[in-house]
Protein backbone atom coordinates (compact mmCIF):
# COMPACT_ATOMS: atom_id res chain seq x y z
CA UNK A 1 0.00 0.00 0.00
CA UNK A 2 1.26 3.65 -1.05
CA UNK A 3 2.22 6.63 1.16
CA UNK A 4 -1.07 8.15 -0.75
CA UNK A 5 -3.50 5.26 -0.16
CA UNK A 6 -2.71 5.30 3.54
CA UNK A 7 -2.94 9.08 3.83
CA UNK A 8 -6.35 8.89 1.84
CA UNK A 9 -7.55 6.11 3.94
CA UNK A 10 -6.59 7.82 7.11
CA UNK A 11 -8.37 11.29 6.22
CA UNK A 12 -11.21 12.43 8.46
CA UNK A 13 -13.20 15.33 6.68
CA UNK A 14 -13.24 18.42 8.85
CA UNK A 15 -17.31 19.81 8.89
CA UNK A 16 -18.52 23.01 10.90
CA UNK A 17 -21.70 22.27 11.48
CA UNK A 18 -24.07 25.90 12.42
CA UNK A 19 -27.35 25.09 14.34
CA UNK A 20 -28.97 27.21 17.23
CA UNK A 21 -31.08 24.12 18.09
CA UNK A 22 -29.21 21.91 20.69
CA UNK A 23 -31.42 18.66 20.14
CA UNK A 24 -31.07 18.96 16.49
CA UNK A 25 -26.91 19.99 17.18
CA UNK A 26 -27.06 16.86 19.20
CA UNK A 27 -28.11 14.62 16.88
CA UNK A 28 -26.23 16.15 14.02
CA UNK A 29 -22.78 15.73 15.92
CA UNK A 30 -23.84 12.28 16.71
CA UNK A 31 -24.46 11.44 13.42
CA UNK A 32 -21.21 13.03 11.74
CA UNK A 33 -18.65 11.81 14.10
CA UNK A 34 -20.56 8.46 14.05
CA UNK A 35 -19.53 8.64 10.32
CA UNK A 36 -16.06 9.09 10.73
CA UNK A 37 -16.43 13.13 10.32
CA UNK A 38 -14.66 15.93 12.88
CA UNK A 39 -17.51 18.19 14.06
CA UNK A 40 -16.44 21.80 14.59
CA UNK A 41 -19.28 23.49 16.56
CA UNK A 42 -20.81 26.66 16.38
CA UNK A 43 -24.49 27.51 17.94
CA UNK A 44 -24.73 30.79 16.36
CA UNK A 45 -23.65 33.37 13.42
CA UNK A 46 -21.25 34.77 15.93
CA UNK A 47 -19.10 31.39 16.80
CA UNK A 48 -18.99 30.60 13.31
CA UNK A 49 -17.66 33.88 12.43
CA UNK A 50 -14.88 33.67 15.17
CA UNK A 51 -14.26 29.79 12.97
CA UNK A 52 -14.35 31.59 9.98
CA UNK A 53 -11.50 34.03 11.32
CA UNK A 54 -8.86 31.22 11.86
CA UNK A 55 -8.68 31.26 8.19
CA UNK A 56 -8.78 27.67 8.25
CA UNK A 57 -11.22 26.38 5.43
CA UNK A 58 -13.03 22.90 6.79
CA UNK A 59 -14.25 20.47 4.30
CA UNK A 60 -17.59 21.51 4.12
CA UNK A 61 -20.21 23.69 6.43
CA UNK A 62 -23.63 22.14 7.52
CA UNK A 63 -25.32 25.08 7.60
CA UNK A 64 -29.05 26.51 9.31
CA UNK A 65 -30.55 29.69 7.49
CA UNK A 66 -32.49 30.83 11.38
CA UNK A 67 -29.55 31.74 13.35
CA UNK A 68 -28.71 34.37 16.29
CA UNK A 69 -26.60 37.26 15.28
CA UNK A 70 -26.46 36.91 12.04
CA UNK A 71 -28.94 34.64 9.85
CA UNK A 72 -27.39 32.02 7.12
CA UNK A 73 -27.80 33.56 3.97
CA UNK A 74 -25.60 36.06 5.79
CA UNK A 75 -22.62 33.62 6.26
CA UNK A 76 -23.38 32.05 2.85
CA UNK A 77 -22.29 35.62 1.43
CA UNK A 78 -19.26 36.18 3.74
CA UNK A 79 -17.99 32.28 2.97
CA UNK A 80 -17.98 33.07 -0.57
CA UNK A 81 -16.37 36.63 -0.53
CA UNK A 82 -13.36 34.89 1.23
CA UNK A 83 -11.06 33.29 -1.54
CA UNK A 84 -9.83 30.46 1.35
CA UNK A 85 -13.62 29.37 1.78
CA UNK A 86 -15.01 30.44 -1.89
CA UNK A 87 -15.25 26.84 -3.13
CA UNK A 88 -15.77 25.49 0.58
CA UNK A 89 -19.28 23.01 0.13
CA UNK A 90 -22.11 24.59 1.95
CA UNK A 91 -25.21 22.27 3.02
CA UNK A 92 -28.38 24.22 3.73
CA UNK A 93 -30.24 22.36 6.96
CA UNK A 94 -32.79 24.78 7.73
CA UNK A 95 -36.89 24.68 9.06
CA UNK A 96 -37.25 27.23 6.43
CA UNK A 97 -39.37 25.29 3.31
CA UNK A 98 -40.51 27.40 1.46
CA UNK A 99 -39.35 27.76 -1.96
CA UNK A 100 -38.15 31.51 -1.82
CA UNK A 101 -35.78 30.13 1.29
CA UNK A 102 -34.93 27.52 -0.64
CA UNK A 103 -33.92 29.46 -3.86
CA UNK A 104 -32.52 32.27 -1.78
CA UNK A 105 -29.95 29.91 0.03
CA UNK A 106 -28.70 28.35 -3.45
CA UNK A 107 -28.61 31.59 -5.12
CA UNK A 108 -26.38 32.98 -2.35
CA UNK A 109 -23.78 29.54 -2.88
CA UNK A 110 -24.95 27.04 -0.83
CA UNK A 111 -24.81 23.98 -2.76
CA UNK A 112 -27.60 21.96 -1.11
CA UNK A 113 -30.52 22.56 0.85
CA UNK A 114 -32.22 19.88 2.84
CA UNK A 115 -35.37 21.04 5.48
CA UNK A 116 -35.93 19.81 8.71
CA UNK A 117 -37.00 17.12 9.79
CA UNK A 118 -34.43 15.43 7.97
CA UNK A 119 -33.80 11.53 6.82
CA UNK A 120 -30.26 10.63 8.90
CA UNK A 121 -29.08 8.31 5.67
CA UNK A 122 -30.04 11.39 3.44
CA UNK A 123 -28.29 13.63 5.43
CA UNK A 124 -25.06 11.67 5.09
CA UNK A 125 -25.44 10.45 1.19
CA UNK A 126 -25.58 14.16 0.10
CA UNK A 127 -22.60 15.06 2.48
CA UNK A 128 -20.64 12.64 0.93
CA UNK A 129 -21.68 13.41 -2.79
CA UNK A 130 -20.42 17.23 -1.91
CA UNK A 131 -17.64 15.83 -0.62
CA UNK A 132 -16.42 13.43 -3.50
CA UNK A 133 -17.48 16.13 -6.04
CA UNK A 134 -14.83 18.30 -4.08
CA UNK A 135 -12.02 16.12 -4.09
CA UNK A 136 -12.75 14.48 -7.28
CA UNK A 137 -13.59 11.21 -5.81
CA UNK A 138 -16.46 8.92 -4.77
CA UNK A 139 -17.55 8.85 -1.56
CA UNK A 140 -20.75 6.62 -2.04
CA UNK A 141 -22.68 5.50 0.66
């Protein structure tokens, strides 16, 4: 086995997952590190700001639209005005189901929107397909 393949294998992608909502921030960071993920937390628009201003780019943000401080489609614009984030996947998981939310957050950059309640299994098959589509590889489920 290569240098590479153990490297690859090794890998744990980095998500910051956003959600005011600690039973559904719970369950989320359950389910991620469950699936081999590293969960950065932030509760609010403010703690993912001060994440944002490491500089450090994560693999991809799981992302709610109803948030204290500042609201997603907020960070969606500041992500994508920062050239070390710009092609950083964004995940919409927000209440917010109506079409004009929906549009809104993918016109912004996000470049998936699930509602809540969510499918677990759904959840994780799109993270992965953002994921693969990033790196250039498959990550099925």
């Amino acid at each position: 086995m290569s240098l590479s393949n153990q490297k690859e294998q090794s890998y744990h992608p980095v998500i910051v997952r956003v959600d005011d909502d600690e039973h559904v921030s719970y369950l989320l960071d359950f389910l991620l590190e469950r699936n081999g993920y590293i969960v950065i937390k932030a509760n609010d628009g403010q703690e993912f700001i001060d994440i944002f201003n490491t500089g450090l780019a994560p693999d991809l943000v799981l992302l709610d639209v109803m948030l204290p401080y500042m609201d997603g489609f907020e960070l969606i614009k500041i992500i994508r005005s920062n050239p070390l984030w710009d092609d950083t996947p964004i995940l919409v998981l927000s209440g917010c189901e109506n079409e004009k939310d929906i549009v809104r957050g993918l016109n912004e950059g996000a470049n998936d929107y699930m509602t809540k309640p969510f499918q677990p299994l759904e959840l994780i098959a799109r993270i992965k397909r953002l994921l693969g589509s990033h790196y250039g590889t498959d990550q099925s489920v």
